[in-house]
Protein backbone atom coordinates (compact mmCIF):
# COMPACT_ATOMS: atom_id res chain seq x y z
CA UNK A 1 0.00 0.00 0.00
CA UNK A 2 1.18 3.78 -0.60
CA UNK A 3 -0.12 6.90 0.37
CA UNK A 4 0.27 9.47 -2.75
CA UNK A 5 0.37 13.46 -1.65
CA UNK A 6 -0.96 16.00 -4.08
CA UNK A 7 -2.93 18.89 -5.11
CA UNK A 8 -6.16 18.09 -6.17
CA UNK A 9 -7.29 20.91 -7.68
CA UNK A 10 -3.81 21.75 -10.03
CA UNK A 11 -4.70 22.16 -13.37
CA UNK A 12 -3.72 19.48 -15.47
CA UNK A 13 -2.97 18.72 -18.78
CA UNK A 14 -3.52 15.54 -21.45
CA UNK A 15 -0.50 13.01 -22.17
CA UNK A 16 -0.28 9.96 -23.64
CA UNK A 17 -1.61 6.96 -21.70
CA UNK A 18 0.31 4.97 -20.15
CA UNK A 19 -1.43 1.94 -21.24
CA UNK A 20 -1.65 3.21 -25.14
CA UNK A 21 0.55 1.02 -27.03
CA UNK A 22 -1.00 -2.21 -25.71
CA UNK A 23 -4.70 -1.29 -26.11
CA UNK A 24 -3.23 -0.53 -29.96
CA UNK A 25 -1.82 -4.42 -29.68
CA UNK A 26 -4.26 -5.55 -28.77
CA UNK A 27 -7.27 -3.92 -30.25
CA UNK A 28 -8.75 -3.82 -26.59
CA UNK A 29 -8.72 -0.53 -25.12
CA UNK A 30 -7.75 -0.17 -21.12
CA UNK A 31 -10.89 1.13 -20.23
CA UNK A 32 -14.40 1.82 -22.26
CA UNK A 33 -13.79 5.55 -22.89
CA UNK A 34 -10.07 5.74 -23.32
CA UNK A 35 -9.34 7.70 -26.22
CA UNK A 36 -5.25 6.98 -25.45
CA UNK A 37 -4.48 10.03 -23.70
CA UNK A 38 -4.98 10.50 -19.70
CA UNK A 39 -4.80 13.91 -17.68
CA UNK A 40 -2.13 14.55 -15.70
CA UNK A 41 -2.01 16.72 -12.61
CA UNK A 42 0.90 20.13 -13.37
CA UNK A 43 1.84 19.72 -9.69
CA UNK A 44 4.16 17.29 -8.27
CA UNK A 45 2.85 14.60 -6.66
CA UNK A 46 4.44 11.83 -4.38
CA UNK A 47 3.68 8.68 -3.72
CA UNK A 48 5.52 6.81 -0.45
CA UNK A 49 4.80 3.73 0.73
CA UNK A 50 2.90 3.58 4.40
CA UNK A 51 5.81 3.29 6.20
CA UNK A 52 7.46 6.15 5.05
CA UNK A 53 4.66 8.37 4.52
CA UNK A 54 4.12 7.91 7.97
CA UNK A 55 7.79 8.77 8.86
CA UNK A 56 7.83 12.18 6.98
CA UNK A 57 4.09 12.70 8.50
CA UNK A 58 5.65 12.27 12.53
CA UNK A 59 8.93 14.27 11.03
CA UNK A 60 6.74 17.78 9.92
CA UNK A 61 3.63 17.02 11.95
CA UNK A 62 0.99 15.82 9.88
CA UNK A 63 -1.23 13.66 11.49
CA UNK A 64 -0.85 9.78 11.12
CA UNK A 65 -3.79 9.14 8.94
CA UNK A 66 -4.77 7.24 5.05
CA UNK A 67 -6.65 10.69 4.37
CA UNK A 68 -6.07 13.90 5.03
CA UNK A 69 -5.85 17.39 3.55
CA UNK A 70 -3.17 20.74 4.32
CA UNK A 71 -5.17 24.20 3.61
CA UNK A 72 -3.00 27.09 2.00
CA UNK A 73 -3.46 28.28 5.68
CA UNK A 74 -1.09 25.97 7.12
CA UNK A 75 1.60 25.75 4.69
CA UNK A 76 3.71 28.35 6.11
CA UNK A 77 4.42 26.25 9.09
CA UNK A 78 4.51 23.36 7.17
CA UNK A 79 7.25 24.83 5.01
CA UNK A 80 9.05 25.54 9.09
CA UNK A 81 8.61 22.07 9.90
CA UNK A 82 9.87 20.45 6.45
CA UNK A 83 13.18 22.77 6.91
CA UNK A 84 13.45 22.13 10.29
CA UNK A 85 13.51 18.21 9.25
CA UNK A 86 15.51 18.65 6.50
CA UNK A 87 18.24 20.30 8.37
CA UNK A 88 18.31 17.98 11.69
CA UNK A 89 19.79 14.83 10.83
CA UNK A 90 19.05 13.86 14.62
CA UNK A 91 15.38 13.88 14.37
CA UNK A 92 15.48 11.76 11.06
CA UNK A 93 17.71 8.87 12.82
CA UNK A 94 14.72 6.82 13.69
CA UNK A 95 13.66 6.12 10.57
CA UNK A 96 16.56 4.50 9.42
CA UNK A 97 15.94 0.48 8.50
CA UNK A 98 17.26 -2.20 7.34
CA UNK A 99 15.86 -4.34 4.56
CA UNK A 100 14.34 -7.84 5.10
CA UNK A 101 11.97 -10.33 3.67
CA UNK A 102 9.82 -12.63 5.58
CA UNK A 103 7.28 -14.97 4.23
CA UNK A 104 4.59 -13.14 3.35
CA UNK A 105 6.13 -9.31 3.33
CA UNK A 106 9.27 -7.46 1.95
CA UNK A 107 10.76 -4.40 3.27
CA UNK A 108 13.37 -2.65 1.65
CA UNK A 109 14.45 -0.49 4.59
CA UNK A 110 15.17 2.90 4.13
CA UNK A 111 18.03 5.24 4.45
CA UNK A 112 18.60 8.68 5.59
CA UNK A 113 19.14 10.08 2.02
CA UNK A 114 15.82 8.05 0.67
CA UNK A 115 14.28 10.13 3.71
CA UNK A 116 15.49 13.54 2.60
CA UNK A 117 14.58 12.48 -1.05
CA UNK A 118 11.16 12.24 0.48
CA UNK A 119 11.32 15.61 2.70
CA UNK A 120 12.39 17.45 -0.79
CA UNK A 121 9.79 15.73 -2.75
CA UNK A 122 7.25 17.39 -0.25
CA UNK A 123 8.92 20.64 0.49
CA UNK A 124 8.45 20.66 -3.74
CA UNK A 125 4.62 19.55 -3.54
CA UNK A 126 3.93 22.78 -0.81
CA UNK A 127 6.37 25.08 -2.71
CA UNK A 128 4.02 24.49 -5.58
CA UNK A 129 0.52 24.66 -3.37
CA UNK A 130 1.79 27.72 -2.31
CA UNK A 131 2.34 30.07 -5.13
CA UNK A 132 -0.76 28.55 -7.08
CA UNK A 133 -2.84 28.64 -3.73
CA UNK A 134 -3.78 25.42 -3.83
CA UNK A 135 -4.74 22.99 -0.85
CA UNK A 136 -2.75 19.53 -0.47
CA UNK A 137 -4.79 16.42 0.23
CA UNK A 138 -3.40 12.79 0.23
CA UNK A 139 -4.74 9.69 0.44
């Protein structure tokens, strides 16, 4: 499972599907009205699995939750808390994991760079919320 942060009402734009080529191959399209493009959101989205959603969440204060939503309100001391994050390698520690498998569930750990990859991929996501006033939900 993954928890994808974005901006749901960025204006978006049409692209190619991603699915195109095969419904083409196969003469069956990917859904009844696909027409072989898709829309595709101008803001940055990111997608984290659980885990490390959750990590970044604890790390700028967001609550612990599948669904949620950050009004243009709050972004200003979300942008505080993402720097504050960003620049305190102490308070990131904790998330750092190592990989393993068991039977029924792989983990591939994480790392403190993978967890400032993820701080920047926010810090990107409210950067762009901001100047287009836009609210951030995820789910």
């Amino acid at each position: 499972m993954s928890i994808i942060f974005f901006c749901p009402d960025a204006t978006t734009h049409k692209v190619t599907c991603d699915y195109r080529d095969d419904c083409i191959a196969t003469g069956v399209p990917c859904k009844k009205d696909c027409d072989g493009t898709k829309e595709e959101s101008d803001a940055p989205e990111c997608n984290f699995s659980n885990d490390n959603a959750f990590g970044v969440m604890t790390l700028v204060g967001l609550p612990k939750e599948y669904h949620g939503e950050i009004k243009i309100e709050s972004m200003p001391k979300l942008q505080q808390a993402l720097l504050m994050a960003i620049n305190k390698e102490k308070a990131r520690k904790h998330l750092i994991r190592k990989p393993y498998i068991t039977d029924r569930f792989v983990d591939c750990g994480n790392t403190d760079e993978w967890t400032l990859k993820r701080l920047h991929a926010i810090q990107a996501l409210v950067t762009y919320a901001q100047l287009h006033k836009l609210k951030i939900a995820w789910e």
